[in-house]
C-alpha atoms as a PDB file:
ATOM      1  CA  UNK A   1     167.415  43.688  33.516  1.00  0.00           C
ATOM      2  CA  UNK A   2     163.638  44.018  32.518  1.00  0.00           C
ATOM      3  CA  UNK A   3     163.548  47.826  33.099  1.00  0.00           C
ATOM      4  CA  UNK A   4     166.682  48.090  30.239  1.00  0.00           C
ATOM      5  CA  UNK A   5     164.835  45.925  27.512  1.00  0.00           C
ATOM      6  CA  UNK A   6     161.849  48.352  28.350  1.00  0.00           C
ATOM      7  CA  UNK A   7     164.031  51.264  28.358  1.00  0.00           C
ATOM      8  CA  UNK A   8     165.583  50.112  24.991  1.00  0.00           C
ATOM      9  CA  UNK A   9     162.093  49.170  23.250  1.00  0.00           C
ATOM     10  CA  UNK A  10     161.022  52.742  24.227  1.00  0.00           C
ATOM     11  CA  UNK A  11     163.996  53.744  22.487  1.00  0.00           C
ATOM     12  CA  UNK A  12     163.654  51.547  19.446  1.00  0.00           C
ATOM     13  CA  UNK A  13     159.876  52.832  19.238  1.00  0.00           C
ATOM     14  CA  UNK A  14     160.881  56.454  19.410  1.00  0.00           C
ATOM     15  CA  UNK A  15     163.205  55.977  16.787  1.00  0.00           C
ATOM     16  CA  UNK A  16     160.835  53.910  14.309  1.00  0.00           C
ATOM     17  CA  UNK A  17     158.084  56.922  14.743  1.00  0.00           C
ATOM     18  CA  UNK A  18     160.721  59.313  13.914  1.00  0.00           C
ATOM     19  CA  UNK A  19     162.126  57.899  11.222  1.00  0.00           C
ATOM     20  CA  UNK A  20     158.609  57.557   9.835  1.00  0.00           C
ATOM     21  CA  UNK A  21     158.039  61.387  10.240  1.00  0.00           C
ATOM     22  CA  UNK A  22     160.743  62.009   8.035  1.00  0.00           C
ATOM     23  CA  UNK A  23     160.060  59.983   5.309  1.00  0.00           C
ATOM     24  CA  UNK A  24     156.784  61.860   5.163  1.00  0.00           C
ATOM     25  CA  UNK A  25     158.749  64.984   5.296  1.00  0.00           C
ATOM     26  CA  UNK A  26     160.854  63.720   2.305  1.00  0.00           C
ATOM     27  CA  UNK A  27     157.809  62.418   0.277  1.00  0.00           C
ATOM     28  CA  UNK A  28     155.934  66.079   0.669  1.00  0.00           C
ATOM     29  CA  UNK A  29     159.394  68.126  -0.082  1.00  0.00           C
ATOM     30  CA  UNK A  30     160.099  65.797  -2.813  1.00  0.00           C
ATOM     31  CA  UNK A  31     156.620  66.532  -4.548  1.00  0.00           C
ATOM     32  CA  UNK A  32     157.143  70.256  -4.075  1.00  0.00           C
ATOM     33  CA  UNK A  33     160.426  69.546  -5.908  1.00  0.00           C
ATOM     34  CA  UNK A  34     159.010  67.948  -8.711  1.00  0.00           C
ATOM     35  CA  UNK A  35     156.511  70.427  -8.836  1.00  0.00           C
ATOM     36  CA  UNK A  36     158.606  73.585  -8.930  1.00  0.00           C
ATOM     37  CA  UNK A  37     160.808  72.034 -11.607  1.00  0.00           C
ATOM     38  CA  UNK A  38     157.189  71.641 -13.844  1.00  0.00           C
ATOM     39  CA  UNK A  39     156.687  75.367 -13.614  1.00  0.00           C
ATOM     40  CA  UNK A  40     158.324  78.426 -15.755  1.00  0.00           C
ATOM     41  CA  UNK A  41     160.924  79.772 -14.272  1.00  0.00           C
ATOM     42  CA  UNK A  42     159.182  83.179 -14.150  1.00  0.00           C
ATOM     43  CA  UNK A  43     155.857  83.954 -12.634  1.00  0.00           C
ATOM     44  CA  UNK A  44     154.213  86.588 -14.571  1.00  0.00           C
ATOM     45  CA  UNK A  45     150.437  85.997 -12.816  1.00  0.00           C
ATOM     46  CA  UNK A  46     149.309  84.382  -9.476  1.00  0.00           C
ATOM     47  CA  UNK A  47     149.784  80.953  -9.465  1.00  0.00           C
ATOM     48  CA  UNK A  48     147.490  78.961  -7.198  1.00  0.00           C
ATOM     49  CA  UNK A  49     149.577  75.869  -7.464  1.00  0.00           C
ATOM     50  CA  UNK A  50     152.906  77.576  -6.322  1.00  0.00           C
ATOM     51  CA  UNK A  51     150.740  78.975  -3.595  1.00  0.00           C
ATOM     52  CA  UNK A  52     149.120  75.957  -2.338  1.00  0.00           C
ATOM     53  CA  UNK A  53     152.577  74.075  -2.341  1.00  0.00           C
ATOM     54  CA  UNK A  54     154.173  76.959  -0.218  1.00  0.00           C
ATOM     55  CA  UNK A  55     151.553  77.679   2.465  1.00  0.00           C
ATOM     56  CA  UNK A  56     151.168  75.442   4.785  1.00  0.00           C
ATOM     57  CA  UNK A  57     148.248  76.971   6.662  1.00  0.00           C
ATOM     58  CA  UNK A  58     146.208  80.025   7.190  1.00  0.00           C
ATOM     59  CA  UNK A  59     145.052  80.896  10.180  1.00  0.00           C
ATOM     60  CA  UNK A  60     142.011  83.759  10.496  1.00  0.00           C
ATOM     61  CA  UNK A  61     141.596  85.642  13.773  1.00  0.00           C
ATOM     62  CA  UNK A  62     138.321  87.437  15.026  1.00  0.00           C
ATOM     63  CA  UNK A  63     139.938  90.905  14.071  1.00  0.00           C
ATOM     64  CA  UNK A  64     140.102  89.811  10.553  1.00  0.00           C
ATOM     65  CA  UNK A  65     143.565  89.400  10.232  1.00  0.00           C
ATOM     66  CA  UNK A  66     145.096  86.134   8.877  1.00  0.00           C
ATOM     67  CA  UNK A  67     148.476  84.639   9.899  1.00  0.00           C
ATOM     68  CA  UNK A  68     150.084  82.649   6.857  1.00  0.00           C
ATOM     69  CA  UNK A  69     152.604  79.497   7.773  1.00  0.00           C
ATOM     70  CA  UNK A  70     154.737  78.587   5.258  1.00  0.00           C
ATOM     71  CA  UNK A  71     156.262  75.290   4.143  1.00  0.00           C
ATOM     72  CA  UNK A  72     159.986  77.313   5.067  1.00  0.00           C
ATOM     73  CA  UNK A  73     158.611  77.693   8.492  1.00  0.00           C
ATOM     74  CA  UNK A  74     158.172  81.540   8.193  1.00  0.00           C
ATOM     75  CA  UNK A  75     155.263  82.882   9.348  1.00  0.00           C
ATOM     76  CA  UNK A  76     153.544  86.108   8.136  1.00  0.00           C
ATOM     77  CA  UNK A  77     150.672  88.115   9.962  1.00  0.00           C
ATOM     78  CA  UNK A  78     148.853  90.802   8.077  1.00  0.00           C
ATOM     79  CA  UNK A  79     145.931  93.612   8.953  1.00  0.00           C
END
């Protein structure tokens, strides 16, 4: 009988930390939102906010090329 309570606090504990992960999700879209709905809705010149909102990282390898991650999940490499 202990083993199930174990089994189902595992459970419970999974579920908390997941739950938790995507309220963070929804906070961080949310602000993205709210940011995109500040902006015109035409971009005439580079905008360094709109860019820092949609990559998520950028990763620069030894042969100088950098592979972009964006907040949509695509990723882009270039030369």
């Amino acid at each position: 009988m202990s083993q199930n309570i174990v089994a189902v606090q595992d459970q419970l504990d999974g579920l908390i930390t997941e739950k938790e992960s995507k309220l963070g999700q929804k906070k961080i879209m949310q602000t993205f939102i709210n940011n995109l709905k500040e902006l015109e809705d035409e971009l005439a010149d580079w905008n360094e906010r709109i860019w820092m909102l949609m990559v998520e990282s950028a990763l620069v390898h030894r042969n100088s090329s950098i592979t972009f991650k964006f907040q949509s999940g695509i990723t882009i490499k270039t030369n």
